[in-house]
C-alpha atoms as a PDB file:
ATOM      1  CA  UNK A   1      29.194  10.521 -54.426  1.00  0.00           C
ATOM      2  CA  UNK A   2      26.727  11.220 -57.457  1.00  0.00           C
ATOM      3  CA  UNK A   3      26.883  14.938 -56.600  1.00  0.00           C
ATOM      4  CA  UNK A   4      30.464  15.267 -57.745  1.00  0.00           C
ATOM      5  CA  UNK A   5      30.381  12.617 -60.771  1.00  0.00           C
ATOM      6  CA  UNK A   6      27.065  14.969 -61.995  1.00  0.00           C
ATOM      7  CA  UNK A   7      29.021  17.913 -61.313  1.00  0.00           C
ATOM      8  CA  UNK A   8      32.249  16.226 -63.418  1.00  0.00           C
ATOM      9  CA  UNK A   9      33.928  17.661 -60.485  1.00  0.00           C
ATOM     10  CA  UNK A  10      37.616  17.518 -59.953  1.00  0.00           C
ATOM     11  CA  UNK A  11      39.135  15.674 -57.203  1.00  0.00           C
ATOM     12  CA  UNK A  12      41.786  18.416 -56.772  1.00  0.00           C
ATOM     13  CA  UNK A  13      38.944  21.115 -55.797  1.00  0.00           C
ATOM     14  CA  UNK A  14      37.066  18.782 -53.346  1.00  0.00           C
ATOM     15  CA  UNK A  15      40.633  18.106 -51.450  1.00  0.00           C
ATOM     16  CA  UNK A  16      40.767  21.789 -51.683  1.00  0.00           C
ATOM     17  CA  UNK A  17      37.540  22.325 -50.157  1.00  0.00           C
ATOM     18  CA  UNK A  18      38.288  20.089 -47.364  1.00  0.00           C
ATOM     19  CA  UNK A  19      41.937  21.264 -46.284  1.00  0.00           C
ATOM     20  CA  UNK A  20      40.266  25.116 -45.880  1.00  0.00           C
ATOM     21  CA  UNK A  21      37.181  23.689 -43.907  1.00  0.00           C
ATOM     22  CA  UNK A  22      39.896  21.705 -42.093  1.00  0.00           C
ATOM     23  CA  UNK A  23      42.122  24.664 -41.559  1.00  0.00           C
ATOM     24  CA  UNK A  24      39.477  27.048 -41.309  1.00  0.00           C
ATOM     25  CA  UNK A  25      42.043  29.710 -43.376  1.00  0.00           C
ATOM     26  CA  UNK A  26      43.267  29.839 -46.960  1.00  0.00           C
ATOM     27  CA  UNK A  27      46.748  30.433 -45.704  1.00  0.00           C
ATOM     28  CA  UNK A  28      46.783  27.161 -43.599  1.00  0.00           C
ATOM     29  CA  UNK A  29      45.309  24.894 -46.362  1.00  0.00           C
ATOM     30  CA  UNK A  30      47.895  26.304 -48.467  1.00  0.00           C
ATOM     31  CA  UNK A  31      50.622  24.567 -46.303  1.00  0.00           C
ATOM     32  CA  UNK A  32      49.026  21.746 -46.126  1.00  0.00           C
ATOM     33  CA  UNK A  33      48.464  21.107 -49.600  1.00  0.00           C
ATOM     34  CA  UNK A  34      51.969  21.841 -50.502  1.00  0.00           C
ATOM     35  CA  UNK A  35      50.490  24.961 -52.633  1.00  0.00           C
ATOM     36  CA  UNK A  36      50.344  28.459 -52.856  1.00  0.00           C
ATOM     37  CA  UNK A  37      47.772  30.794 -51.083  1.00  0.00           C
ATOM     38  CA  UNK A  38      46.846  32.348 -54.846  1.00  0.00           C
ATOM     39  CA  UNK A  39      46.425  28.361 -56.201  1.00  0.00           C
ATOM     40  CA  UNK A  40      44.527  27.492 -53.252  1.00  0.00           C
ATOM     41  CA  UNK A  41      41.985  30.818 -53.328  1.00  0.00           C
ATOM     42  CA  UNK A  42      41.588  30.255 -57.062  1.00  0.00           C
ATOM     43  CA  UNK A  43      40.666  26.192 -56.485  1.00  0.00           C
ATOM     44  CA  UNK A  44      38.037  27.384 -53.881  1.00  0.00           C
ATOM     45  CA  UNK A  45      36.559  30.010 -56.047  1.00  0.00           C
ATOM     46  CA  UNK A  46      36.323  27.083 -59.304  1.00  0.00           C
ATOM     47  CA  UNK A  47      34.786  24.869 -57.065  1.00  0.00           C
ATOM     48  CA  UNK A  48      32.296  27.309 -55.823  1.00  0.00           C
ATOM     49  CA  UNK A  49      31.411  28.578 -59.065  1.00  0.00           C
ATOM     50  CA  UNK A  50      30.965  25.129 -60.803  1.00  0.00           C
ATOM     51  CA  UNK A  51      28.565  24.351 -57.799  1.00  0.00           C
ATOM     52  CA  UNK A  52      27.001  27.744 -58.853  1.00  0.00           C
ATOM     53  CA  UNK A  53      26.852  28.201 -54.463  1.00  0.00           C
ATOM     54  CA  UNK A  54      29.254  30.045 -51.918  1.00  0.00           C
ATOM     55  CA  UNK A  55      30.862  27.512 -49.577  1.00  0.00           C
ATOM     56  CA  UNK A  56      32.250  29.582 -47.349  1.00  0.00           C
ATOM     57  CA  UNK A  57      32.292  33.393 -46.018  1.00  0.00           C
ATOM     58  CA  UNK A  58      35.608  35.307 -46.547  1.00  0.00           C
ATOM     59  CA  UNK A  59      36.558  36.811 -43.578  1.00  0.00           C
ATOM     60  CA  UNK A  60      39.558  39.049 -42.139  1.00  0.00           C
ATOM     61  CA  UNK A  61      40.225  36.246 -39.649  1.00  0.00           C
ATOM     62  CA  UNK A  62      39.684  32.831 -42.028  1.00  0.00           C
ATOM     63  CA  UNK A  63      37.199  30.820 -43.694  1.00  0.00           C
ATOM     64  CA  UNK A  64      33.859  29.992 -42.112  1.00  0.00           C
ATOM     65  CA  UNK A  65      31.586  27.565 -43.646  1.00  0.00           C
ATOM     66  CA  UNK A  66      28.396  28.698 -44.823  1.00  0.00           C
ATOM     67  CA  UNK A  67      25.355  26.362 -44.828  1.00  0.00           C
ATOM     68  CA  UNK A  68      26.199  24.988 -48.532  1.00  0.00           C
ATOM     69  CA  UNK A  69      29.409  23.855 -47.317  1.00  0.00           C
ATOM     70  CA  UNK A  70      28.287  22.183 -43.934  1.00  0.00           C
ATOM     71  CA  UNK A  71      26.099  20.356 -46.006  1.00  0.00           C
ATOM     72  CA  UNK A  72      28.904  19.630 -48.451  1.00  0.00           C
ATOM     73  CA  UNK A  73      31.839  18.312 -45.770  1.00  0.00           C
ATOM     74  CA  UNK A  74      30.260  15.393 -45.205  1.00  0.00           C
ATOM     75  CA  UNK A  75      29.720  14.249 -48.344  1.00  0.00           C
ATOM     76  CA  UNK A  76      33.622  15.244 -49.446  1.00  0.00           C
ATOM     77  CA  UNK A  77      34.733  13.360 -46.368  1.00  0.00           C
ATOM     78  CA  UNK A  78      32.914  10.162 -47.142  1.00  0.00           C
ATOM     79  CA  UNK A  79      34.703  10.532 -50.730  1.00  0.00           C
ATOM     80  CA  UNK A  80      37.783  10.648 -49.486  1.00  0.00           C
ATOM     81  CA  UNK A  81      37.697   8.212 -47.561  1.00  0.00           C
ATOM     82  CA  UNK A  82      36.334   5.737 -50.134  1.00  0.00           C
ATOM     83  CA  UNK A  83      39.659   7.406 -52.087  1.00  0.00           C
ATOM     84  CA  UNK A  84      42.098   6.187 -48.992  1.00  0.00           C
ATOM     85  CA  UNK A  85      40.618   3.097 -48.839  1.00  0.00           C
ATOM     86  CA  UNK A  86      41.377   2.153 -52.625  1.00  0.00           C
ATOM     87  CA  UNK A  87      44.448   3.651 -52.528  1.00  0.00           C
ATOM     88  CA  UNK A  88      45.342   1.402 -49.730  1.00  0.00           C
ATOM     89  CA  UNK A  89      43.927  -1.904 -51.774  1.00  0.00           C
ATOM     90  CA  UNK A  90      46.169  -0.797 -55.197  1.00  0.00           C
ATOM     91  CA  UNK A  91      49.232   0.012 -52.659  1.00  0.00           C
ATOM     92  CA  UNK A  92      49.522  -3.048 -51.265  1.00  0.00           C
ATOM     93  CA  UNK A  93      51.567  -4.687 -53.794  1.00  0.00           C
ATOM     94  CA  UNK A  94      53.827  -1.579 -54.128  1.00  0.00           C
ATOM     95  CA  UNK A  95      57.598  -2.598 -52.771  1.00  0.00           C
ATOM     96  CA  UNK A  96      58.426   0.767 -51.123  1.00  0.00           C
ATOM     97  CA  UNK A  97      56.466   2.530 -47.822  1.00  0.00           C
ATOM     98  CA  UNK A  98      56.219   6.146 -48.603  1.00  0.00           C
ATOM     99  CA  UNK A  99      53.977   9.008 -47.781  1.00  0.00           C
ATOM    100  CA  UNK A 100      53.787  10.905 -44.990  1.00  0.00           C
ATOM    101  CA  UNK A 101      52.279   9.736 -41.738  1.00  0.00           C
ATOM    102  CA  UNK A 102      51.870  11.941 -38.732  1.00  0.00           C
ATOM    103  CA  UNK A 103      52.022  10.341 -34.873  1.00  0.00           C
ATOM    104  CA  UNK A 104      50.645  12.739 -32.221  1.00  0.00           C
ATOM    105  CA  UNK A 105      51.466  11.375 -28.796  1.00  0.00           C
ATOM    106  CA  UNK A 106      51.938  12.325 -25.068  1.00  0.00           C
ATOM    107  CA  UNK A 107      55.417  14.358 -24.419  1.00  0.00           C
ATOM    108  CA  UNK A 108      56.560  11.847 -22.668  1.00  0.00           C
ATOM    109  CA  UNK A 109      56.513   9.114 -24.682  1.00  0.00           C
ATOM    110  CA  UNK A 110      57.224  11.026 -27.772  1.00  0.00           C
ATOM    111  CA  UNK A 111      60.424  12.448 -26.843  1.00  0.00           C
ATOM    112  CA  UNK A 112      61.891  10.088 -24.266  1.00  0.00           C
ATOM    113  CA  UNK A 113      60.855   6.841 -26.353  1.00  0.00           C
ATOM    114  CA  UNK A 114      59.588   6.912 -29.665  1.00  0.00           C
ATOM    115  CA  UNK A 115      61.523  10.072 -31.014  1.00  0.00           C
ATOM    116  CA  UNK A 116      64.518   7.529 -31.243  1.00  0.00           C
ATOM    117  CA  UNK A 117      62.676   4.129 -31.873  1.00  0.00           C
ATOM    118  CA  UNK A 118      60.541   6.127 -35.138  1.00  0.00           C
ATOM    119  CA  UNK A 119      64.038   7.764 -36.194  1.00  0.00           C
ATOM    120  CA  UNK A 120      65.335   4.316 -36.751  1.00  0.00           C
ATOM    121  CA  UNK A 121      62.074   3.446 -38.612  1.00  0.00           C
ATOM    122  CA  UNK A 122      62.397   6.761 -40.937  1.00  0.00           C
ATOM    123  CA  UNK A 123      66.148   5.618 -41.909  1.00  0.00           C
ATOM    124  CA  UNK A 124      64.728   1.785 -43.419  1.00  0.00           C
ATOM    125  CA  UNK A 125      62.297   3.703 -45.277  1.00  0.00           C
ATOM    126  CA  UNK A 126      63.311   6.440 -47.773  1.00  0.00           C
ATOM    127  CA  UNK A 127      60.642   7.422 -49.310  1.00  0.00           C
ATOM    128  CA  UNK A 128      58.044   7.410 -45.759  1.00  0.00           C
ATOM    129  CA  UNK A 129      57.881  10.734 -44.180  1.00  0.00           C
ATOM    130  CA  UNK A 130      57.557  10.357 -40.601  1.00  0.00           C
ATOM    131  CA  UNK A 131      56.189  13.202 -37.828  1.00  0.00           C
ATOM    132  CA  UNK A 132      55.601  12.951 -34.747  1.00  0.00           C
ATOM    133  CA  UNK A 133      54.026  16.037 -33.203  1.00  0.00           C
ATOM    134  CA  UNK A 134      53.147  16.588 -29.441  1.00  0.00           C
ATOM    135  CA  UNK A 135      49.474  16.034 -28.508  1.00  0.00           C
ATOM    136  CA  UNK A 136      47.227  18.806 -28.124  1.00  0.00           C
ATOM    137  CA  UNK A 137      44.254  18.403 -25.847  1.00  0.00           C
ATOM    138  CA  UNK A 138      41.700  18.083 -28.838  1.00  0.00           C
ATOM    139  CA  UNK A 139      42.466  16.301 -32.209  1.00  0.00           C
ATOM    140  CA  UNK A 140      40.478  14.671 -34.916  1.00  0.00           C
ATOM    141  CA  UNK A 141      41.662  11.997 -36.699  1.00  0.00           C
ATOM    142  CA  UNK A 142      38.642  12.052 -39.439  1.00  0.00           C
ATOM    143  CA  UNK A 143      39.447  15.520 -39.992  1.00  0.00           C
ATOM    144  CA  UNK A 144      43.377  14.253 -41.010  1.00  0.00           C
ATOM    145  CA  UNK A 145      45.523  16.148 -38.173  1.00  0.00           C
ATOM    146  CA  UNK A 146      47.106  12.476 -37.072  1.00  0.00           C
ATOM    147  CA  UNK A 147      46.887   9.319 -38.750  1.00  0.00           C
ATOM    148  CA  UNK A 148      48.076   7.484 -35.646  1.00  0.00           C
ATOM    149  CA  UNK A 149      47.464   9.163 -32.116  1.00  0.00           C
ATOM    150  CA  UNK A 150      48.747   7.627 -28.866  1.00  0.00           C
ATOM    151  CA  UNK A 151      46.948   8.668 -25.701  1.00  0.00           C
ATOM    152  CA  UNK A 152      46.082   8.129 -21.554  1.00  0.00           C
ATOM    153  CA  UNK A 153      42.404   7.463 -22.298  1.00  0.00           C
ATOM    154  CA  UNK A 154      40.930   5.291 -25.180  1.00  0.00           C
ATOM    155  CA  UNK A 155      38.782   7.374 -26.944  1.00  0.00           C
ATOM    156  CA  UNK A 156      35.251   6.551 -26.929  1.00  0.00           C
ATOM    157  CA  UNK A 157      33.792   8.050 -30.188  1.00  0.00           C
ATOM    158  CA  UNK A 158      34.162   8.059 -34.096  1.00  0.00           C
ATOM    159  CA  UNK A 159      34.855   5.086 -36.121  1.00  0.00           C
ATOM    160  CA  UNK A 160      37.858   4.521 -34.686  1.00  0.00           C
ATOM    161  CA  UNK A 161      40.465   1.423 -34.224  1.00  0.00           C
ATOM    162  CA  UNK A 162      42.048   1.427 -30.647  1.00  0.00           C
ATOM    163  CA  UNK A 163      43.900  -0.819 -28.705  1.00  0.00           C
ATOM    164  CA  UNK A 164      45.972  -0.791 -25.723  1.00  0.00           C
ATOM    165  CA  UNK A 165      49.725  -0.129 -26.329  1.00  0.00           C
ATOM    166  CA  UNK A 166      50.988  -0.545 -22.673  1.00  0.00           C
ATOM    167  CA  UNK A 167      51.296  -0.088 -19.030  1.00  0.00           C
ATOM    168  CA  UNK A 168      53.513   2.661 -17.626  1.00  0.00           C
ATOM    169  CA  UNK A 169      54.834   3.764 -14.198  1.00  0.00           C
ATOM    170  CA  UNK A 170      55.701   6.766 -12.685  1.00  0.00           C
ATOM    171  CA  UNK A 171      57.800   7.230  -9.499  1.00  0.00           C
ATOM    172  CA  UNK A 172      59.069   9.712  -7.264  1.00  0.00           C
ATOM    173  CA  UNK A 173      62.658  11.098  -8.193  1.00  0.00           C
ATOM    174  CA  UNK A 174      65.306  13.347  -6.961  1.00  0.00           C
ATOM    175  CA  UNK A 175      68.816  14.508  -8.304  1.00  0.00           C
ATOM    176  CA  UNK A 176      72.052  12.976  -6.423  1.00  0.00           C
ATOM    177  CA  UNK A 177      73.011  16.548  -5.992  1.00  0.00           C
ATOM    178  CA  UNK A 178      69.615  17.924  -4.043  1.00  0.00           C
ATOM    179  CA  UNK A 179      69.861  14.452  -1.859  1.00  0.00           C
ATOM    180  CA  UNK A 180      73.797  15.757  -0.979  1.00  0.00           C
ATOM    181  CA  UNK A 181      72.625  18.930  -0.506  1.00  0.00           C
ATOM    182  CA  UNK A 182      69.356  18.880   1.359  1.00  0.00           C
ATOM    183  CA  UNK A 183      69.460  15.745   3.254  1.00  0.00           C
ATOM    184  CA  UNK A 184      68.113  11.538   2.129  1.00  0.00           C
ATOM    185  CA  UNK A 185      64.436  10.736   1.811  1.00  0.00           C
ATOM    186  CA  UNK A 186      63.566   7.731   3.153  1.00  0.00           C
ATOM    187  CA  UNK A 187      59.724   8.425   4.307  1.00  0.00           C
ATOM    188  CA  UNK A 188      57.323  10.910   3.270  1.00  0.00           C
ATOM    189  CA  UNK A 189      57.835  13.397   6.116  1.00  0.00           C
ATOM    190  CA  UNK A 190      61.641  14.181   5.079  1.00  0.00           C
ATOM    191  CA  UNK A 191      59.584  15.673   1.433  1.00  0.00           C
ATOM    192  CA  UNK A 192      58.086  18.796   4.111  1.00  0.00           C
ATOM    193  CA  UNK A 193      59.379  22.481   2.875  1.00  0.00           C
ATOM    194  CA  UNK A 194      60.991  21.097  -0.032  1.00  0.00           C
ATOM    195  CA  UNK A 195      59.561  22.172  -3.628  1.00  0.00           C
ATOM    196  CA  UNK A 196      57.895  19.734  -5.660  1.00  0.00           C
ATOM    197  CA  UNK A 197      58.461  19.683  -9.380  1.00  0.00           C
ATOM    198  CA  UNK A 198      54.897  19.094 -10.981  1.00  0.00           C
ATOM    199  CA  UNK A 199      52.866  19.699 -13.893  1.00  0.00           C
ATOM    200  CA  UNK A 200      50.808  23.179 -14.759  1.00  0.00           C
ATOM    201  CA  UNK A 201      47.221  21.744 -13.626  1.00  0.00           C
ATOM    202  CA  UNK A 202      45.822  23.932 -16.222  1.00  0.00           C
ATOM    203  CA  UNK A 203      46.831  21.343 -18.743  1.00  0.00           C
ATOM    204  CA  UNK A 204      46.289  18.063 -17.427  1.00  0.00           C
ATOM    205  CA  UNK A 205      44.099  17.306 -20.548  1.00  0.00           C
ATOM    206  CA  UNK A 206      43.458  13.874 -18.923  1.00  0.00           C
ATOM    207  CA  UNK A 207      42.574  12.652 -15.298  1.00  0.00           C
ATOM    208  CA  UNK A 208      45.387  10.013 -16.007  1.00  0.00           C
ATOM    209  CA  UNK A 209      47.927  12.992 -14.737  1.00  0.00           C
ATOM    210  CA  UNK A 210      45.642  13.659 -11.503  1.00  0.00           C
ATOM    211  CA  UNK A 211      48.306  11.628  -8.933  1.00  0.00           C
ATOM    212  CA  UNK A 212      50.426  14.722  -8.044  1.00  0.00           C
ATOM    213  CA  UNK A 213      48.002  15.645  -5.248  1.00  0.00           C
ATOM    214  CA  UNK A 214      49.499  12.451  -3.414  1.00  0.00           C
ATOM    215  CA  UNK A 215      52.971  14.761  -2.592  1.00  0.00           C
ATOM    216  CA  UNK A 216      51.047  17.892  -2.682  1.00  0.00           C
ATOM    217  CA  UNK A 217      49.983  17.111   0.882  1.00  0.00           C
ATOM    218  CA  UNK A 218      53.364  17.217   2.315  1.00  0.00           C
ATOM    219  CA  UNK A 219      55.075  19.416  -0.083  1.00  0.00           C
ATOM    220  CA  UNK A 220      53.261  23.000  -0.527  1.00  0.00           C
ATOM    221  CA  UNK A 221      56.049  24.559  -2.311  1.00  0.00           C
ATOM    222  CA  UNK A 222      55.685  24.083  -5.883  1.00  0.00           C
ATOM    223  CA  UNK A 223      57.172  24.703  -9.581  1.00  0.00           C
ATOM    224  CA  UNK A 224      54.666  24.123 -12.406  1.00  0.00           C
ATOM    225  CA  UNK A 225      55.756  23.109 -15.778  1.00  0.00           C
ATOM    226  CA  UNK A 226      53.939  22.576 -18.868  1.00  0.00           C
ATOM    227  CA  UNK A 227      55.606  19.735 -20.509  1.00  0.00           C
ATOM    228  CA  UNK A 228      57.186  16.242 -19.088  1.00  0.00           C
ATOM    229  CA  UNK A 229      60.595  17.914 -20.592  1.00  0.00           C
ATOM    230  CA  UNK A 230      60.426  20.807 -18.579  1.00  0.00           C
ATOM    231  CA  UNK A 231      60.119  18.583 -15.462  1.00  0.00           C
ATOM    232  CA  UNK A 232      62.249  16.196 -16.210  1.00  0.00           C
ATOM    233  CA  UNK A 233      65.030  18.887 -16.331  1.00  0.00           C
ATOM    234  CA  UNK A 234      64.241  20.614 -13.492  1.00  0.00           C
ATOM    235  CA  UNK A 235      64.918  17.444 -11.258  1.00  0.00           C
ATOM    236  CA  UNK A 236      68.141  16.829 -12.692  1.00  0.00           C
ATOM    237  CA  UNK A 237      69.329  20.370 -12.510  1.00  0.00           C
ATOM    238  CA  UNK A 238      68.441  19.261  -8.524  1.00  0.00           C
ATOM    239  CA  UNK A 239      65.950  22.376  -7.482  1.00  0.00           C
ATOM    240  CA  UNK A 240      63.563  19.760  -6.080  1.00  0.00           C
ATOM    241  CA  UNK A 241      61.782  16.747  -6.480  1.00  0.00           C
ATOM    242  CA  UNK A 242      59.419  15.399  -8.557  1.00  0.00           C
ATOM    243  CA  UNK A 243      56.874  12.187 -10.257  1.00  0.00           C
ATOM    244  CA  UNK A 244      58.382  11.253 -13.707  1.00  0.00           C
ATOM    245  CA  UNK A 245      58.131   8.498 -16.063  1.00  0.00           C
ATOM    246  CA  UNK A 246      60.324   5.446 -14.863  1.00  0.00           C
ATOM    247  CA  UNK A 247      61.383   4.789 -18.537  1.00  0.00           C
ATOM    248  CA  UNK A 248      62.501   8.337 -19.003  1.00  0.00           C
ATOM    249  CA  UNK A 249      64.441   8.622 -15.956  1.00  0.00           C
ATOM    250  CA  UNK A 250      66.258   5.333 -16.488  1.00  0.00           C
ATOM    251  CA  UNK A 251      68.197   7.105 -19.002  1.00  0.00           C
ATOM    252  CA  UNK A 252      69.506   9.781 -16.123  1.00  0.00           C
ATOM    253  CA  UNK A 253      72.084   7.981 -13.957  1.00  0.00           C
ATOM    254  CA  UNK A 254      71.976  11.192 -11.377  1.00  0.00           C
ATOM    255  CA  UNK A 255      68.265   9.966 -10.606  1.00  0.00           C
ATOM    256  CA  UNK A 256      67.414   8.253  -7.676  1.00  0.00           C
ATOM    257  CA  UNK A 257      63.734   6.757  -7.111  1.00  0.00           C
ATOM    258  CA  UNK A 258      62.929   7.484  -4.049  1.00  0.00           C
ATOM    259  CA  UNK A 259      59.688   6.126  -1.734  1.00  0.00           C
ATOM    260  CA  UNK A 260      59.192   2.936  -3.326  1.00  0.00           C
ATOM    261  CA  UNK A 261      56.050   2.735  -1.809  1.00  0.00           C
ATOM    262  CA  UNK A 262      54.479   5.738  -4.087  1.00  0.00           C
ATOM    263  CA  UNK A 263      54.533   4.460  -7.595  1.00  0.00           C
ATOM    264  CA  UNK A 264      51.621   5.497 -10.179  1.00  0.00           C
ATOM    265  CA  UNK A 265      50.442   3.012 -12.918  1.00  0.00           C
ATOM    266  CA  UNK A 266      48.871   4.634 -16.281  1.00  0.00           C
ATOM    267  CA  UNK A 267      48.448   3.155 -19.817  1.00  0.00           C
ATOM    268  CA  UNK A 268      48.942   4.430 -23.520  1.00  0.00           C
ATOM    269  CA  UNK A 269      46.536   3.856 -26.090  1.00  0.00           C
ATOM    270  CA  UNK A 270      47.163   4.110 -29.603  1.00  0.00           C
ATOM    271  CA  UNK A 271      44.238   4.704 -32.169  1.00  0.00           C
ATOM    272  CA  UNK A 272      43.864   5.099 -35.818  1.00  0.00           C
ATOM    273  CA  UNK A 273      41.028   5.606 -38.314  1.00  0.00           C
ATOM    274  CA  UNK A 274      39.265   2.877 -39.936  1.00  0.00           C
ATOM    275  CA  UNK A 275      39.427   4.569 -43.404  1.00  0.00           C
ATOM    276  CA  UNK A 276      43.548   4.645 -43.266  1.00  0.00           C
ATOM    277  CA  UNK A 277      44.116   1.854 -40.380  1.00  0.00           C
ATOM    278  CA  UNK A 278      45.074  -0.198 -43.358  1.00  0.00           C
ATOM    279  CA  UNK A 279      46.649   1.788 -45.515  1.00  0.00           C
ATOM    280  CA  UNK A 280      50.233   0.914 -45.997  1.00  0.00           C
ATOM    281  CA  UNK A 281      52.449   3.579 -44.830  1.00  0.00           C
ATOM    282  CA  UNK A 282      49.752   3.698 -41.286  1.00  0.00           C
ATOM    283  CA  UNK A 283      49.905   0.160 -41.153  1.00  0.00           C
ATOM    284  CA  UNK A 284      53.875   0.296 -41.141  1.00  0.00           C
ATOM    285  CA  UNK A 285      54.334   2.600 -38.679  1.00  0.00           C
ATOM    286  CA  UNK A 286      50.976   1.807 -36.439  1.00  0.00           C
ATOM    287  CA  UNK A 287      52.859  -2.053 -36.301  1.00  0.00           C
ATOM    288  CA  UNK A 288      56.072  -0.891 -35.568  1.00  0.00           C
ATOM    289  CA  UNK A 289      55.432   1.579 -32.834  1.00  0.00           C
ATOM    290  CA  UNK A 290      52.769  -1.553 -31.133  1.00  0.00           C
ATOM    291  CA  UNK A 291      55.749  -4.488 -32.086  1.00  0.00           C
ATOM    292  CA  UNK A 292      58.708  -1.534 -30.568  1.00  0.00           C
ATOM    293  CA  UNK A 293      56.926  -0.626 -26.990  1.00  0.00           C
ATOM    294  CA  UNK A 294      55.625  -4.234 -26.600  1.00  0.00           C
ATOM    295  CA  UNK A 295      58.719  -5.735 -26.848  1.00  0.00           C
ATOM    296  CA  UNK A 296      60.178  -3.083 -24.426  1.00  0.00           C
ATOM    297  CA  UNK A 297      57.459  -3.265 -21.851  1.00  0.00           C
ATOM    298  CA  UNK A 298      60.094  -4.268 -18.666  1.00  0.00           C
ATOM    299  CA  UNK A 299      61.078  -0.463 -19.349  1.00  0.00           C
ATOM    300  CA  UNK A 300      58.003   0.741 -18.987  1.00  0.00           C
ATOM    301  CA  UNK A 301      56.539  -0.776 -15.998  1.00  0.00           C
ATOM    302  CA  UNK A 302      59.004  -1.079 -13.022  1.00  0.00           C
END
């Protein structure tokens, strides 16, 4: 840290700094900083100037770090972090969560369990911010795009808290109306010529979602979609069959399970950072979302 306290550096610039390394664009900093593009390009340019150094080459298509400022992230991210973690230790006596936390997580779960279950959590807390944004296939949780990130693998790298949510199943559904209409299945040869309802395999970001080959060998005929939604809706509009998440089709009276015999077992993980694991707005919704699916886990695991 003695590089900024010789410097007499602001705070303000090195958060700055970090959001446009983070965003790799002026524009996207901007919006996540809350500020204007002009505030924002004016920070950067104080910052560089007071380091008497260019941190980063202007270009049409962003920001791009220049060797000064790869050798400056690290350092700002260690500060911050030693920031998050006091802020935690002088928060914990405050009486009211707020902040903003952001939960990435799976489709799936996020929209068919905890986009209800965090709602209810938002309304007890007026002042905590809560979003939960779908999970791309890369994230970094050091570089602040999720404070709490659910996923089908634990992650293996990066100082890094992780423990194992739960257990899920997956079974093999149809529509009342597609049994009416093209006939019961009670084994896996009445599935032949009819079209299964499956994921893009493109995306499958984790070998978690590899079991769809297990009805791809008796049904060729297939519609891809790239969400758990998108599936999910196609079965109940009854164009076909498909493998969905037992807990999500629960809520579907027109769905029966059929084979009982084919069932898929997975598990969610949810991880946060060690510099904010403890902060008090993480730790409020990182408990919650762990005490909520625990103490559903019969829904989750048929």
């Amino acid at each position: 840290m003695c590089i900024f306290y010789s410097h007499g550096m602001d705070w303000n610039l090195i958060r700055t700094f970090l959001a446009v390394a983070r965003a790799g664009q002026i524009l996207g900093a901007a919006r996540t900083l809350g500020l204007n593009h002009a505030t924002v390009a004016r920070q950067l340019t104080a910052l560089e100037e007071s380091l008497d150094v260019r941190l980063f080459e202007r270009l049409p298509q962003g920001c791009r770090l220049t060797p000064a400022g790869e050798a400056l992230l690290p350092t700002a991210e260690r500060v911050e972090s030693e920031l998050l973690q006091a802020g935690a230790k002088l928060s914990g006596a405050a009486a009211a969560v707020s902040g903003t936390v952001r939960v990435g997580a799976p489709d799936g779960l996020g929209n068919y369990y905890l986009a209800r279950s965090l709602a209810a959590l938002a309304a007890q807390h007026p002042a905590l911010t809560i979003q939960l944004v779908p999970l791309p296939r890369t994230f970094s949780l050091s570089r602040r795009e999720a404070d709490i990130v659910v996923t089908l693998d634990p992650p293996r790298q990066g100082r890094l808290m992780v423990t194992k949510l739960t257990d899920y199943s997956l079974s093999v559904y149809a529509s009342a109306a597609h049994l009416a209409r093209q006939g019961a299945v009670t084994r896996k040869a009445d599935l032949l010529g009819r079209l299964f309802i499956t994921h893009v395999e493109d995306y499958a970001y984790s070998r978690a979602l590899d079991y769809a080959a297990e009805l791809s060998k008796f049904m060729t005929r297939h519609y891809e979609c790239g969400s758990v939604v998108a599936q999910m809706e196609a079965v109940r509009a009854g164009f076909g069959i498909g493998i969905l998440h037992d807990y999500a089709a629960a809520s579907f009276p027109e769905l029966t399970r059929l084979l009982p015999d084919i069932r898929f077992t997975r598990s969610y993980w949810l991880t946060t950072h060690a510099d904010t694991h403890d902060t008090r707005r993480v730790a409020t919704v990182r408990d919650y979302i762990v005490q909520s699916v625990r103490g559903n886990r019969d829904a989750f695991v048929l």
